[in-house]
C-alpha atoms as a PDB file:
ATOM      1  CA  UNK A   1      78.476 -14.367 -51.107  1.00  0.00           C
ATOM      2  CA  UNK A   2      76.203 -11.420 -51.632  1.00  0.00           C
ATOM      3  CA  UNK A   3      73.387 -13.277 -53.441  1.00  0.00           C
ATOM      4  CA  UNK A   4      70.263 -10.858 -51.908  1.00  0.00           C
ATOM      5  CA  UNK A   5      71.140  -6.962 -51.764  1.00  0.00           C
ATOM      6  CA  UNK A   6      68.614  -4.373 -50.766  1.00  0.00           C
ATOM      7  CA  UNK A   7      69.140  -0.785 -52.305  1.00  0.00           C
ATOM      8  CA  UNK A   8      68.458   2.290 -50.374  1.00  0.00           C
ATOM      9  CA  UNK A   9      69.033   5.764 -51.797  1.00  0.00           C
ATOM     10  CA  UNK A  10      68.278   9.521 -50.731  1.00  0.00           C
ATOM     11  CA  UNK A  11      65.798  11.414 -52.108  1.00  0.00           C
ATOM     12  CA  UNK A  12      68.059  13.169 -54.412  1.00  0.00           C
ATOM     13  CA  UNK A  13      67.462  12.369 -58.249  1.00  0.00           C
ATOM     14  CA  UNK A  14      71.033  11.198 -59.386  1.00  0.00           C
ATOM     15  CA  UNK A  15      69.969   8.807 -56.106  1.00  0.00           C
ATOM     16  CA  UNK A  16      67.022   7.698 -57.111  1.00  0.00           C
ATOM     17  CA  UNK A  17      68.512   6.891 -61.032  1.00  0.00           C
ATOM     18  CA  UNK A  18      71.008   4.885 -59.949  1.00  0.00           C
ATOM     19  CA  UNK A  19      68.689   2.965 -57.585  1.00  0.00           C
ATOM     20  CA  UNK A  20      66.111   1.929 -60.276  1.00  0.00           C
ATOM     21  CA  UNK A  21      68.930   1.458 -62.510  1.00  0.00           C
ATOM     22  CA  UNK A  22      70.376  -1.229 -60.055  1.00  0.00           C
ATOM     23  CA  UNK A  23      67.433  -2.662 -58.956  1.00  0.00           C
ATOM     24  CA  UNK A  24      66.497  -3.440 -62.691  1.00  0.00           C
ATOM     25  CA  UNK A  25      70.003  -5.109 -63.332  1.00  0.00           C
ATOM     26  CA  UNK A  26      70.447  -6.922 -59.567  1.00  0.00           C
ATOM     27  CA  UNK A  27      66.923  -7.236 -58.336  1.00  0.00           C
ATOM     28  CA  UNK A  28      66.366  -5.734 -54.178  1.00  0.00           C
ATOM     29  CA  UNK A  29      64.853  -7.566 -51.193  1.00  0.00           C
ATOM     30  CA  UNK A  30      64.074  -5.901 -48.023  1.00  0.00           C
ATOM     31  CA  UNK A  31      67.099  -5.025 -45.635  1.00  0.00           C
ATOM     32  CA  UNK A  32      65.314  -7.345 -43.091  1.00  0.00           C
ATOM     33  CA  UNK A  33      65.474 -10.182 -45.446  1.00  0.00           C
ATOM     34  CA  UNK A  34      69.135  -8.936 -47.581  1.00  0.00           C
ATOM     35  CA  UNK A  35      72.786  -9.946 -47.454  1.00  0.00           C
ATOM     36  CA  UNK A  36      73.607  -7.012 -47.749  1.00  0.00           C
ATOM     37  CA  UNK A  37      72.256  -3.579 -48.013  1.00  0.00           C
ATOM     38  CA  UNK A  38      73.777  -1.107 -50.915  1.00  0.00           C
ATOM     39  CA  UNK A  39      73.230   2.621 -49.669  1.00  0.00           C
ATOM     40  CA  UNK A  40      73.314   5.644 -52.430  1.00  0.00           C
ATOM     41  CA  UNK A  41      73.758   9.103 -51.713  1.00  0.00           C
ATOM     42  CA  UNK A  42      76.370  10.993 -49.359  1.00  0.00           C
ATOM     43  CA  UNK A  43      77.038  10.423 -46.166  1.00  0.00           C
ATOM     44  CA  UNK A  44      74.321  12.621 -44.257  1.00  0.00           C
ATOM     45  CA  UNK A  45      72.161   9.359 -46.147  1.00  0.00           C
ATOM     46  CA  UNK A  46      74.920   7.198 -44.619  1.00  0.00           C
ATOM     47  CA  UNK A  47      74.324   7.983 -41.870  1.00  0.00           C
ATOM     48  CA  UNK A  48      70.675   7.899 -41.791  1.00  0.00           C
ATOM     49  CA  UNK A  49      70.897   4.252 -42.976  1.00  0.00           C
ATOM     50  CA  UNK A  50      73.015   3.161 -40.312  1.00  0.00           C
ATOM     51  CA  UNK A  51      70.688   4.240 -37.851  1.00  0.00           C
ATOM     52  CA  UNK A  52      67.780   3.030 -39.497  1.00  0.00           C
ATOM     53  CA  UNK A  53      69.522  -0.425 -39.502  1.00  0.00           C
ATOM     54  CA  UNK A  54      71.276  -0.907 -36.809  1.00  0.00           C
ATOM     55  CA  UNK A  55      69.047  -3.855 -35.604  1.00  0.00           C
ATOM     56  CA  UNK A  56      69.582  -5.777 -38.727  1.00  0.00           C
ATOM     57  CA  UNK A  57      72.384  -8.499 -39.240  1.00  0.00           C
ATOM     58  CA  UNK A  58      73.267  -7.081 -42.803  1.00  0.00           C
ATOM     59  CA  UNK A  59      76.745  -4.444 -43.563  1.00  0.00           C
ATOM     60  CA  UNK A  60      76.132  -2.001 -45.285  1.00  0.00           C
ATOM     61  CA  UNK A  61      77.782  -0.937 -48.629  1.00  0.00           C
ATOM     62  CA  UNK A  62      77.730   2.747 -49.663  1.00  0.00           C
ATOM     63  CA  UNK A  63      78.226   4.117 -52.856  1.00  0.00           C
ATOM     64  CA  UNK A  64      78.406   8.081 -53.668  1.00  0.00           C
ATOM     65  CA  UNK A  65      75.938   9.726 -55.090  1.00  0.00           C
ATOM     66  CA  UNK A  66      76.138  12.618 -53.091  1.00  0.00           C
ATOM     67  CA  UNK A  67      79.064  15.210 -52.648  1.00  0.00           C
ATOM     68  CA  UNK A  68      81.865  14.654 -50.673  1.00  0.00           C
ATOM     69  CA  UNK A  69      81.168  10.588 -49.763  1.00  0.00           C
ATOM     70  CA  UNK A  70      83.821  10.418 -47.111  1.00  0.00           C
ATOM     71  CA  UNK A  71      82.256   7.114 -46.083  1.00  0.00           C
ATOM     72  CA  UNK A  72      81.256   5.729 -49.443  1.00  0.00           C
ATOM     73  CA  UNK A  73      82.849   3.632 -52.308  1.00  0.00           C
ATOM     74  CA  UNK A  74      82.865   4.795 -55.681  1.00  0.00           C
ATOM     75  CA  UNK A  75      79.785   4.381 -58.070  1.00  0.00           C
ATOM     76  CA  UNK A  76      79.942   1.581 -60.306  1.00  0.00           C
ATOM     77  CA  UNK A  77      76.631  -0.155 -62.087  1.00  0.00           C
ATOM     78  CA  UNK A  78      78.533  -2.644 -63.826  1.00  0.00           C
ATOM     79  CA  UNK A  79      80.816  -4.849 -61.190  1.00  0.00           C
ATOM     80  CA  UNK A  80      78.751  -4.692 -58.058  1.00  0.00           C
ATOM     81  CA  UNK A  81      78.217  -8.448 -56.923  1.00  0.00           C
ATOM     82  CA  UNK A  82      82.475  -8.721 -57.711  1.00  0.00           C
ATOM     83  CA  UNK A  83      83.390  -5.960 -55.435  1.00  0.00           C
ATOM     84  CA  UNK A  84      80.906  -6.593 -52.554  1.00  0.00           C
ATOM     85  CA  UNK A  85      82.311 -10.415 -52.237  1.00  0.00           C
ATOM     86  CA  UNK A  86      85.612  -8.668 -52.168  1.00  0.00           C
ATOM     87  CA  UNK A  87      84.711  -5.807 -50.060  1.00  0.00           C
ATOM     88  CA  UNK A  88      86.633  -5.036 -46.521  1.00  0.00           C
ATOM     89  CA  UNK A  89      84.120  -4.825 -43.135  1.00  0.00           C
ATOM     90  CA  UNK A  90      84.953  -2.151 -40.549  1.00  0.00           C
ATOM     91  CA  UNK A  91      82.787  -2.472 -37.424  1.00  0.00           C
ATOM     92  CA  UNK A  92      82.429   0.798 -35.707  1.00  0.00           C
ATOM     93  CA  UNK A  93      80.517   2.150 -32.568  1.00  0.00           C
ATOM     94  CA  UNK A  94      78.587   5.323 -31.910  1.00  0.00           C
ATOM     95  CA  UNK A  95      77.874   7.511 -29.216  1.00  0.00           C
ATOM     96  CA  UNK A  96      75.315   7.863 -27.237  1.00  0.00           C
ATOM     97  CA  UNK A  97      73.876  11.082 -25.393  1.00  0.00           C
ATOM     98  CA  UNK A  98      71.515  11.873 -22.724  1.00  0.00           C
ATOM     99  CA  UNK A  99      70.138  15.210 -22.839  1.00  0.00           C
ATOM    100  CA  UNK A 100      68.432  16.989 -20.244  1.00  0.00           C
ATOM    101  CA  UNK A 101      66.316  19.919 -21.407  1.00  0.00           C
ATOM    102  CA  UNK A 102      65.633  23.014 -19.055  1.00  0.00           C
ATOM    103  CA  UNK A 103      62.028  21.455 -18.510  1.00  0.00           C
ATOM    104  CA  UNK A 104      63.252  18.632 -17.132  1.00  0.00           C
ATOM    105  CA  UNK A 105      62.414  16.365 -20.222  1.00  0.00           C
ATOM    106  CA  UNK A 106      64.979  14.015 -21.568  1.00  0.00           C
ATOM    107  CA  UNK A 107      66.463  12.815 -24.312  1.00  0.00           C
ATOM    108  CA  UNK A 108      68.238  10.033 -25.439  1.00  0.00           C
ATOM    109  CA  UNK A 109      70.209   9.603 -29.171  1.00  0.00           C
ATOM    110  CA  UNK A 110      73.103   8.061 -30.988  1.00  0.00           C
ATOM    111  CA  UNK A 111      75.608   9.685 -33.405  1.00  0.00           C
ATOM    112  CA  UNK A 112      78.209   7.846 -35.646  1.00  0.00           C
ATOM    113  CA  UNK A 113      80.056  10.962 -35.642  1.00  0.00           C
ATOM    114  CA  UNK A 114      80.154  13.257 -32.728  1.00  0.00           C
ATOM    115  CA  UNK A 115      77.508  14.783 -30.484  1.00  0.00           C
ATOM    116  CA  UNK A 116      78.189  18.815 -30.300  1.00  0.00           C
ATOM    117  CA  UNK A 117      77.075  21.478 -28.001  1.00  0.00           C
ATOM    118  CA  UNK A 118      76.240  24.937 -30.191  1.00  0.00           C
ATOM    119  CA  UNK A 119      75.034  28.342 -28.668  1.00  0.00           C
ATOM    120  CA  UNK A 120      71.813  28.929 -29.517  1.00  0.00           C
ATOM    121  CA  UNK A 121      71.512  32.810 -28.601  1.00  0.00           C
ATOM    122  CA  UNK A 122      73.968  35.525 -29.580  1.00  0.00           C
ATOM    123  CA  UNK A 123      76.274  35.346 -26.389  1.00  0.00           C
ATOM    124  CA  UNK A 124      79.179  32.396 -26.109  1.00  0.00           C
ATOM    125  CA  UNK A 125      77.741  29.927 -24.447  1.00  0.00           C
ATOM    126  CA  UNK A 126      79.495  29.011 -20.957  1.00  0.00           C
ATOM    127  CA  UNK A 127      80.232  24.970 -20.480  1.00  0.00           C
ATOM    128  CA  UNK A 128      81.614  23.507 -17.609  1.00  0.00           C
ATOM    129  CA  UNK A 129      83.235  20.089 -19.141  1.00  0.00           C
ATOM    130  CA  UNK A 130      83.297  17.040 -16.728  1.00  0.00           C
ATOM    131  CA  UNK A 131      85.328  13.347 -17.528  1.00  0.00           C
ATOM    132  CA  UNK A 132      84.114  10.241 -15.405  1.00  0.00           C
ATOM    133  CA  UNK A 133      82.520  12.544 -12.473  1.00  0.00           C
ATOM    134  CA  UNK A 134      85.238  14.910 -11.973  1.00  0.00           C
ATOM    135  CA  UNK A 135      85.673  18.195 -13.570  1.00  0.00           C
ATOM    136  CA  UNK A 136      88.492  18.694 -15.719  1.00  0.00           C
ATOM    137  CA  UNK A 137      87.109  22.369 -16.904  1.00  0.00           C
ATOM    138  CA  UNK A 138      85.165  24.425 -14.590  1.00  0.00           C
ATOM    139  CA  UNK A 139      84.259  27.268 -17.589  1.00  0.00           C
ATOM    140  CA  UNK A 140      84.787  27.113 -21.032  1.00  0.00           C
ATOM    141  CA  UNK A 141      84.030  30.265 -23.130  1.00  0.00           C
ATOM    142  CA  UNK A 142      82.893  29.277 -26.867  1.00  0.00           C
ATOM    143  CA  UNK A 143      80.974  29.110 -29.487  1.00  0.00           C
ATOM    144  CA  UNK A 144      79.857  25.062 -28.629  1.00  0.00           C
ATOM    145  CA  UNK A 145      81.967  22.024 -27.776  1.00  0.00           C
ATOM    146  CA  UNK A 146      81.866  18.847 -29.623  1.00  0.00           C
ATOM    147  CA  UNK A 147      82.914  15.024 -28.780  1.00  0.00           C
ATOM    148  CA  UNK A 148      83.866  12.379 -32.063  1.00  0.00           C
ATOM    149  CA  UNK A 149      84.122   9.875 -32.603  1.00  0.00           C
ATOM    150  CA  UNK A 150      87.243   7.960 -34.888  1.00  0.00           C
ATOM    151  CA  UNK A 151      85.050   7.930 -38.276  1.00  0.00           C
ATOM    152  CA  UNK A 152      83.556  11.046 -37.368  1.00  0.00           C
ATOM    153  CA  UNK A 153      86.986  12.768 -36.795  1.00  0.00           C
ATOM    154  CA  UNK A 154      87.241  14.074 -40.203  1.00  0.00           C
ATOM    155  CA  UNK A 155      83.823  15.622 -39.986  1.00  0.00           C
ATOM    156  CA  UNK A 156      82.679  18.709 -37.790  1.00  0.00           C
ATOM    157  CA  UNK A 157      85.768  17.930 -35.241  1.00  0.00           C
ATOM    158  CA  UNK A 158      88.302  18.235 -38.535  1.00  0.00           C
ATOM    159  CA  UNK A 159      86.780  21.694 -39.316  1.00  0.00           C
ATOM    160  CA  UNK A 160      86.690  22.701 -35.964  1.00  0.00           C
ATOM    161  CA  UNK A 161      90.246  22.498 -36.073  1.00  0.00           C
ATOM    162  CA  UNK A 162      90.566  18.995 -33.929  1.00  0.00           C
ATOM    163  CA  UNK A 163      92.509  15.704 -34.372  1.00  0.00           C
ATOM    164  CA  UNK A 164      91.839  12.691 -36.744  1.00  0.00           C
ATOM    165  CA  UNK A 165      91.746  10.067 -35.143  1.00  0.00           C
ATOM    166  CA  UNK A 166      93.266   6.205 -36.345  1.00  0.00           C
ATOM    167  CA  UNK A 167      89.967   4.195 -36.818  1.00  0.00           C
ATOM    168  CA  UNK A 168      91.284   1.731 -34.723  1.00  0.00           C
ATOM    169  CA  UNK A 169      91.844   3.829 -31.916  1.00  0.00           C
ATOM    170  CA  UNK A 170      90.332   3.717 -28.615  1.00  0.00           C
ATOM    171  CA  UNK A 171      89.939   7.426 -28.334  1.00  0.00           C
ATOM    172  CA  UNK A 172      87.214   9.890 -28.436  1.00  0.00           C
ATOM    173  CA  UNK A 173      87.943  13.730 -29.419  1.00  0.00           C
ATOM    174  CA  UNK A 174      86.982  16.739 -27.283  1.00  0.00           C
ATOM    175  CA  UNK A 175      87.445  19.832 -29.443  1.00  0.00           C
ATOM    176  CA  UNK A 176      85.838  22.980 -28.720  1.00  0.00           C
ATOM    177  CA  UNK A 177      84.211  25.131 -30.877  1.00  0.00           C
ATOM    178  CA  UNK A 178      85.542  28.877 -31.349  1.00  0.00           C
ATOM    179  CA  UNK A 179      86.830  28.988 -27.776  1.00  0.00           C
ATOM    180  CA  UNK A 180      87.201  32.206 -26.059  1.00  0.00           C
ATOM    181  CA  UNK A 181      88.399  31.288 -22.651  1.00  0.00           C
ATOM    182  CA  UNK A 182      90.595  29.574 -21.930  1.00  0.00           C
ATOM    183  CA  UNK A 183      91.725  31.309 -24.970  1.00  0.00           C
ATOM    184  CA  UNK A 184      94.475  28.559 -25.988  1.00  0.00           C
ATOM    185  CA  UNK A 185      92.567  25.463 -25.258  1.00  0.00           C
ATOM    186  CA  UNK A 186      91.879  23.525 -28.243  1.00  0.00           C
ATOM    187  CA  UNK A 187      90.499  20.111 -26.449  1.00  0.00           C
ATOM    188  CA  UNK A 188      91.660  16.912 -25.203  1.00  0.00           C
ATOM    189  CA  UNK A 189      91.659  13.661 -26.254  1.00  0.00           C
ATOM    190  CA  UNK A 190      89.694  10.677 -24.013  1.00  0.00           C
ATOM    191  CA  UNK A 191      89.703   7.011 -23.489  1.00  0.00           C
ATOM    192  CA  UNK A 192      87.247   5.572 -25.263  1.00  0.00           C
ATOM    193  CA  UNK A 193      85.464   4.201 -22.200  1.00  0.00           C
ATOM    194  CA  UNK A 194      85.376   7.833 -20.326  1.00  0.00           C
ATOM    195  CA  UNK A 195      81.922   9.262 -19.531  1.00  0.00           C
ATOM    196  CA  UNK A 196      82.122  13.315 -20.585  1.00  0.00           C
ATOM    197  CA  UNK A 197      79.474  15.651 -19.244  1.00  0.00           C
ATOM    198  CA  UNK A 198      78.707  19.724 -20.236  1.00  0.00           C
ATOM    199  CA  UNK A 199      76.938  21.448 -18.137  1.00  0.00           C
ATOM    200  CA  UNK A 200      75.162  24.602 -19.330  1.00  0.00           C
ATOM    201  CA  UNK A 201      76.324  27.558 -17.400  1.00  0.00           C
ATOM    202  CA  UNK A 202      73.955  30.390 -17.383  1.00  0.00           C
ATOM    203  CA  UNK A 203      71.272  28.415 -19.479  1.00  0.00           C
ATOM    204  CA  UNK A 204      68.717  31.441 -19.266  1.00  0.00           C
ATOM    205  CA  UNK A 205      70.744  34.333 -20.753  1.00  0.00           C
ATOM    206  CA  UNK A 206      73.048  31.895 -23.081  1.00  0.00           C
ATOM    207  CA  UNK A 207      71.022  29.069 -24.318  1.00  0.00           C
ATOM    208  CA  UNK A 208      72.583  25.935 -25.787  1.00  0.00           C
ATOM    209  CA  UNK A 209      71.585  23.282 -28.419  1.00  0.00           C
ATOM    210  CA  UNK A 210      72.767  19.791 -28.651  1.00  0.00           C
ATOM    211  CA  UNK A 211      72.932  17.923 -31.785  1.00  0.00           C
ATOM    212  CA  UNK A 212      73.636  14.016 -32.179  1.00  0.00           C
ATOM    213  CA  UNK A 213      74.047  13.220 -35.809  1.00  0.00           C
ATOM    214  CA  UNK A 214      71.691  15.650 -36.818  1.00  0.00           C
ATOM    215  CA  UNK A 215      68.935  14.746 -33.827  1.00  0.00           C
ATOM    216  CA  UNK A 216      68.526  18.379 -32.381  1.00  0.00           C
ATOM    217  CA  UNK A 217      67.168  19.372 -28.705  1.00  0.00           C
ATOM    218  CA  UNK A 218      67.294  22.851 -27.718  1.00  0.00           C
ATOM    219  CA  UNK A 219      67.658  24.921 -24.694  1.00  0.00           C
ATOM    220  CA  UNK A 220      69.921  22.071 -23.169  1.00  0.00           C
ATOM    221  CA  UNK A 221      70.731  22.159 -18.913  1.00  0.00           C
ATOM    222  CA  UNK A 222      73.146  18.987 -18.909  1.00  0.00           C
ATOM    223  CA  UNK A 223      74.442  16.646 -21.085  1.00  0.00           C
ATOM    224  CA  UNK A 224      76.089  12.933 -20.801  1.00  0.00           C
ATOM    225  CA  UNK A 225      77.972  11.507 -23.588  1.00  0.00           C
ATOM    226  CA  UNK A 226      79.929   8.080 -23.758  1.00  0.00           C
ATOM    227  CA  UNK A 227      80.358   4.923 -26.056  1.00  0.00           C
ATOM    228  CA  UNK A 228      77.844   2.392 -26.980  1.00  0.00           C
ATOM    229  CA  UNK A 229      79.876  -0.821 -27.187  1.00  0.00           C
ATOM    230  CA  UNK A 230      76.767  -2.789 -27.457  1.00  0.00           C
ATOM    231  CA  UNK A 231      75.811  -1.280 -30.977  1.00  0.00           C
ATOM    232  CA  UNK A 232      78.252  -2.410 -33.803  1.00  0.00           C
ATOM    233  CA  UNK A 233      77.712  -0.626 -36.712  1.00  0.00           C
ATOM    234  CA  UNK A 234      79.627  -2.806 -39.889  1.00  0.00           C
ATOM    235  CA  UNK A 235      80.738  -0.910 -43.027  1.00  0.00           C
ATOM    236  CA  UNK A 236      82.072  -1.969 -46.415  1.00  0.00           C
ATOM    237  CA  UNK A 237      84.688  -0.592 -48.294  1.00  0.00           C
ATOM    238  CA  UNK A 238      86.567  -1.477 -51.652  1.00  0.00           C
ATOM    239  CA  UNK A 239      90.152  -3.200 -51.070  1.00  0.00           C
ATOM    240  CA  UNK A 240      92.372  -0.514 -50.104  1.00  0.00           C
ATOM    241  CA  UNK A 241      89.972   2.279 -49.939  1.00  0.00           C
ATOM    242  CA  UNK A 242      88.617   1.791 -46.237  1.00  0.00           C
ATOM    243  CA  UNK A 243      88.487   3.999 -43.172  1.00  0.00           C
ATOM    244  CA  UNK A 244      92.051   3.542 -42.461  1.00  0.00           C
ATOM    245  CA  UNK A 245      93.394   3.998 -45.666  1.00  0.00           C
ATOM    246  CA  UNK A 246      90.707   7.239 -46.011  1.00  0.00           C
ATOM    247  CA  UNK A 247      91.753   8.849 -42.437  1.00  0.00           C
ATOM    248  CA  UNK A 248      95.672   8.810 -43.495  1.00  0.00           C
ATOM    249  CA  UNK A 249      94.995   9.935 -46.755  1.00  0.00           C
ATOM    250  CA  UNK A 250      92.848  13.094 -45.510  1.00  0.00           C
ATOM    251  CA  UNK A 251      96.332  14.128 -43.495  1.00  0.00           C
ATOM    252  CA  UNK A 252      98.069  13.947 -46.419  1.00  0.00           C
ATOM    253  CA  UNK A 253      95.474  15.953 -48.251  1.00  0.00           C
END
């Protein structure tokens, strides 16, 4: 029974109405102290809340009051209390990447939905790709290289031409970005459990970025991506409108 709720919402003013509006009808705790926690805005805010609360026991519940709200329920004042007792829980996992910068510093982040590897300079950046210690490509050509996750496979990986992925599936996506050579090669799809590795080829005269749900490090030399098992992240969704149900329907579109 959802009996404390804590709203969070994104800057944005539609956001922010809806927030004040809710609060004044359902009251808010703290998420450290909530049932469950009600996020408003898109799903860059999403996203942000996730990581924000990862260390809490409470799902979270978004509703849209962004634009496209791919992982959000629809926006409803009236009924909230009804549909989050009702409400589905999808437990997902993210990434996480270690970065190593051309200084020797590193770096450590999550991302929900994909960690991707973007030239930084105006020549195609040159990636060797490698899967649990052995190389599988020795040079790939492109614009950047990306790795998603299931409910991220609709996101940068979809318009980078690469696979959506069941939300139950124990897959990760490798889809490159813009590739050049091998000129055909459009990615691969992984085991879940599999350890992937880019190395930056020619890091001086084509510089590369990495970016893990919007946590940027530049002028990357080598970077390790795999699955965090030990971080659950749980999301609710209205009856019939969950990840599953969303991740069909986008094929379908």
């Amino acid at each position: 029974m959802a009996s404390k709720i804590a709203f969070l919402a994104s800057s944005a003013p539609v956001a922010q109405t809806a927030r004040t509006a809710l609060i004044t009808r359902y009251g808010n705790y703290e998420p450290a102290e909530a049932d469950v926690i009600v996020a408003l805005g898109g799903d860059g805010f999403m996203l942000r809340t996730l990581h924000g609360t990862q260390d809490l026991p409470a799902p979270v519940y978004g509703m849209n009051r962004g634009t496209i709200g791919f992982l959000m329920n629809e926006y409803s004042e009236s009924d909230l209390v009804d549909r989050l007792n009702a409400a589905e829980e999808e437990v997902i996992n993210p990434l996480t990447m270690t970065a190593m910068d051309r200084d020797g510093v590193r770096h450590d982040a999550l991302a929900i939905n994909e960690v991707s590897l973007l030239r930084a300079g105006p020549q195609a950046a040159k990636l060797r790709i490698s899967v649990d210690g052995r190389v599988r490509l020795a040079e790939l050509v492109c614009d950047g290289a990306l790795l998603a996750t299931p409910a991220g496979s609709t996101a940068y990986n979809y318009s980078a031409h690469g696979p959506i992925l069941p939300i139950g599936s124990d897959v990760l996506a490798l889809t490159a970005i813009a590739a050049f050579r091998p000129r055909r090669w459009r990615g691969a799809l992984l085991p879940k459990t599999a350890m992937v590795r880019f190395d930056v080829i020619e890091p001086e005269k084509r510089p590369v970025m990495a970016d893990a749900d919007s946590t940027s490090i530049d002028n990357i030399d080598w970077v390790e991506i795999r699955s965090e098992p030990s971080i659950s992240h749980r999301l609710l969704f209205d009856p019939g409108h969950g990840l599953e149900e969303r991740l069909i329907s986008e094929q379908f579109a």
